[in-house]
N, C-alpha and C. Protein backbone atom coordinates (compact mmCIF):
# COMPACT_ATOMS: atom_id res chain seq x y z
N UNK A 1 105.54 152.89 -119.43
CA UNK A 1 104.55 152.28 -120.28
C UNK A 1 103.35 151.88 -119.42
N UNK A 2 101.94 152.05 -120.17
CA UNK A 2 100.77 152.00 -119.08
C UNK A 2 100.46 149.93 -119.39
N UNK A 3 99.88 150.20 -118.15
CA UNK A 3 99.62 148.42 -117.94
C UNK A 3 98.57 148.10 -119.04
N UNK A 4 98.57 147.11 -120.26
CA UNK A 4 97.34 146.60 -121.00
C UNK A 4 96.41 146.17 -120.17
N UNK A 5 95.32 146.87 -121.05
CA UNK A 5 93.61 146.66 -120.74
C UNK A 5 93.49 145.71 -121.68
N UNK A 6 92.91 144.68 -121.07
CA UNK A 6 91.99 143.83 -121.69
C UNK A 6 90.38 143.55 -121.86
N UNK A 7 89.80 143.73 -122.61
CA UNK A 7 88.13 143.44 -122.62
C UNK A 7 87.92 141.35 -123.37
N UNK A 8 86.68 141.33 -123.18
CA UNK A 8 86.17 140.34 -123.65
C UNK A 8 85.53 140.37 -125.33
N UNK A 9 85.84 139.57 -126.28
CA UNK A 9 85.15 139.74 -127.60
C UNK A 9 84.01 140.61 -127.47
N UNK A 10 83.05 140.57 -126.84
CA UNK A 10 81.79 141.15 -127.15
C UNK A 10 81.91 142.93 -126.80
N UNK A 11 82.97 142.81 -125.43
CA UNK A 11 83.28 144.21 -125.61
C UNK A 11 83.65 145.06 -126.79
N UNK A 12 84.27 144.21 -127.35
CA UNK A 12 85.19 144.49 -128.56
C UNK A 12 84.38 145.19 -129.34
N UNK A 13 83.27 144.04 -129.78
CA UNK A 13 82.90 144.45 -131.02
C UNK A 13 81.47 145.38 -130.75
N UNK A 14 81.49 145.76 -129.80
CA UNK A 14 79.78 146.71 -129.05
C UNK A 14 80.29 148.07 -130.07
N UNK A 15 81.54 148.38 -130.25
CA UNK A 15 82.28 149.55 -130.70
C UNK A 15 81.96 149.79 -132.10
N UNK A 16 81.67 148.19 -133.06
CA UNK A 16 81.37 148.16 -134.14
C UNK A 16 79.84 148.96 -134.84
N UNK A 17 79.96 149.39 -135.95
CA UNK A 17 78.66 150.12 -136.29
C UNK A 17 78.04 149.91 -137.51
N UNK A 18 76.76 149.08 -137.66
CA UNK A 18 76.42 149.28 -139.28
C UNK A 18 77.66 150.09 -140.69
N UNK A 19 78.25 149.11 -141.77
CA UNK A 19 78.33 150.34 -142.24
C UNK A 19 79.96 150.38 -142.46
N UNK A 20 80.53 149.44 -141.00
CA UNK A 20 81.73 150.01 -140.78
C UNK A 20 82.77 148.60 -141.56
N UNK A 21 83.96 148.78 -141.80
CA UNK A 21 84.45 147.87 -142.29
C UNK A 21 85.29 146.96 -141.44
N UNK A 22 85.57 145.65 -141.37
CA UNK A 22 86.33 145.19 -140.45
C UNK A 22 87.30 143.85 -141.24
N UNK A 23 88.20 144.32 -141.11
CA UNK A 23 89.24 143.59 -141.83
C UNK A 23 90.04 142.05 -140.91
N UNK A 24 89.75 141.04 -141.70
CA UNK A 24 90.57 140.20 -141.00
C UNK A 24 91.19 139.16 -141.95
N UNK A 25 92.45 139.12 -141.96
CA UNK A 25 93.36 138.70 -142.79
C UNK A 25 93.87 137.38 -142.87
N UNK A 26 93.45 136.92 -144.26
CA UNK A 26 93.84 135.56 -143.84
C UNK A 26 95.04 134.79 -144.17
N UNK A 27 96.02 135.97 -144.42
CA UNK A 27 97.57 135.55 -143.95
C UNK A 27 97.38 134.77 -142.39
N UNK A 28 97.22 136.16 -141.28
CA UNK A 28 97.80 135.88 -140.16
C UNK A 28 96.83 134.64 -139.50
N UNK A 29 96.99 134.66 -138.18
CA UNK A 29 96.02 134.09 -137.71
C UNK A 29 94.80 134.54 -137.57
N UNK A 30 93.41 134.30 -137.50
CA UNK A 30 92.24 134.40 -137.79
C UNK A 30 91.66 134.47 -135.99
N UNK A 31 90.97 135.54 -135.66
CA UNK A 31 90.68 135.31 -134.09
C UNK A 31 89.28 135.04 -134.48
N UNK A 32 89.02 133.53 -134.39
CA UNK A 32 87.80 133.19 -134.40
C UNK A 32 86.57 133.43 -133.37
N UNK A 33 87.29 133.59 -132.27
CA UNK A 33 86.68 134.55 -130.95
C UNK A 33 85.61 135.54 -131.53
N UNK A 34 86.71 136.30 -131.81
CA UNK A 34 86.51 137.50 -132.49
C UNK A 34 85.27 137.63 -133.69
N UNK A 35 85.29 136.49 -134.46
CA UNK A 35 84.66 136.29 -135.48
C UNK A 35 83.12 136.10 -135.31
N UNK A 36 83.21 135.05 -134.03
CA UNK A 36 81.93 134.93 -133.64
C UNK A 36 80.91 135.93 -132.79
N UNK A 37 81.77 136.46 -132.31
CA UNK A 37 81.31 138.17 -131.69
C UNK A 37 80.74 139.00 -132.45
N UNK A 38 81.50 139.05 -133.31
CA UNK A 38 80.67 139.53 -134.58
C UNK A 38 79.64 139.05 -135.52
N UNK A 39 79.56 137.35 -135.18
CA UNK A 39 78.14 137.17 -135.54
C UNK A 39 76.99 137.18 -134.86
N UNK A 40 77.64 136.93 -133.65
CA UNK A 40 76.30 136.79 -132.61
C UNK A 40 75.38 138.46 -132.48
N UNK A 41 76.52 139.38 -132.10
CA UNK A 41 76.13 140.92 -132.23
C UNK A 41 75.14 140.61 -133.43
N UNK A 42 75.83 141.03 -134.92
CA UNK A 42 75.00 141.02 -135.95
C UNK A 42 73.50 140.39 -135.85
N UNK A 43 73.37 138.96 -135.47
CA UNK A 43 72.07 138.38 -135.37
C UNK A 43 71.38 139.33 -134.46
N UNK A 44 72.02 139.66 -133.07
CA UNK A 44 71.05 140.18 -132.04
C UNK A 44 70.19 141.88 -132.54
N UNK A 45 71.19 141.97 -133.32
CA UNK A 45 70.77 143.79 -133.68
C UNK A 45 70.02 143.53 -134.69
N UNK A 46 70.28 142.65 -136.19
CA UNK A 46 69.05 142.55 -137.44
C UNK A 46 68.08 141.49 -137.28
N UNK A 47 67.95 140.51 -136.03
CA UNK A 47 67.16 139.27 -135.61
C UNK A 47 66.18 140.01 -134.76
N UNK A 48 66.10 141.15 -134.49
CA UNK A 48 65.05 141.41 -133.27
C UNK A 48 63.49 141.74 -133.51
């Protein structure tokens, strides 16, 4: 089995694209990390 890669939220979400759908469920736990990565991105790309 290969060793896990880990990135940082913002890595994460650089992958994301206008358009695209991103699901987060609010059964499980909620990666608010995550959440905010995705707002900050969003502002920087339609805020410019």
């Amino acid at each position: 089995m290969s060793k896990p890669v880990f990135i940082s939220a913002e890595e994460a979400v650089r992958v994301v694209r206008s358009g695209d759908h991103v699901h987060l469920s609010s059964i499980a736990s909620v990666p608010h990390i995550l959440i905010e990565a995705l707002e900050r991105a969003a502002f920087q790309r339609f805020h410019r």
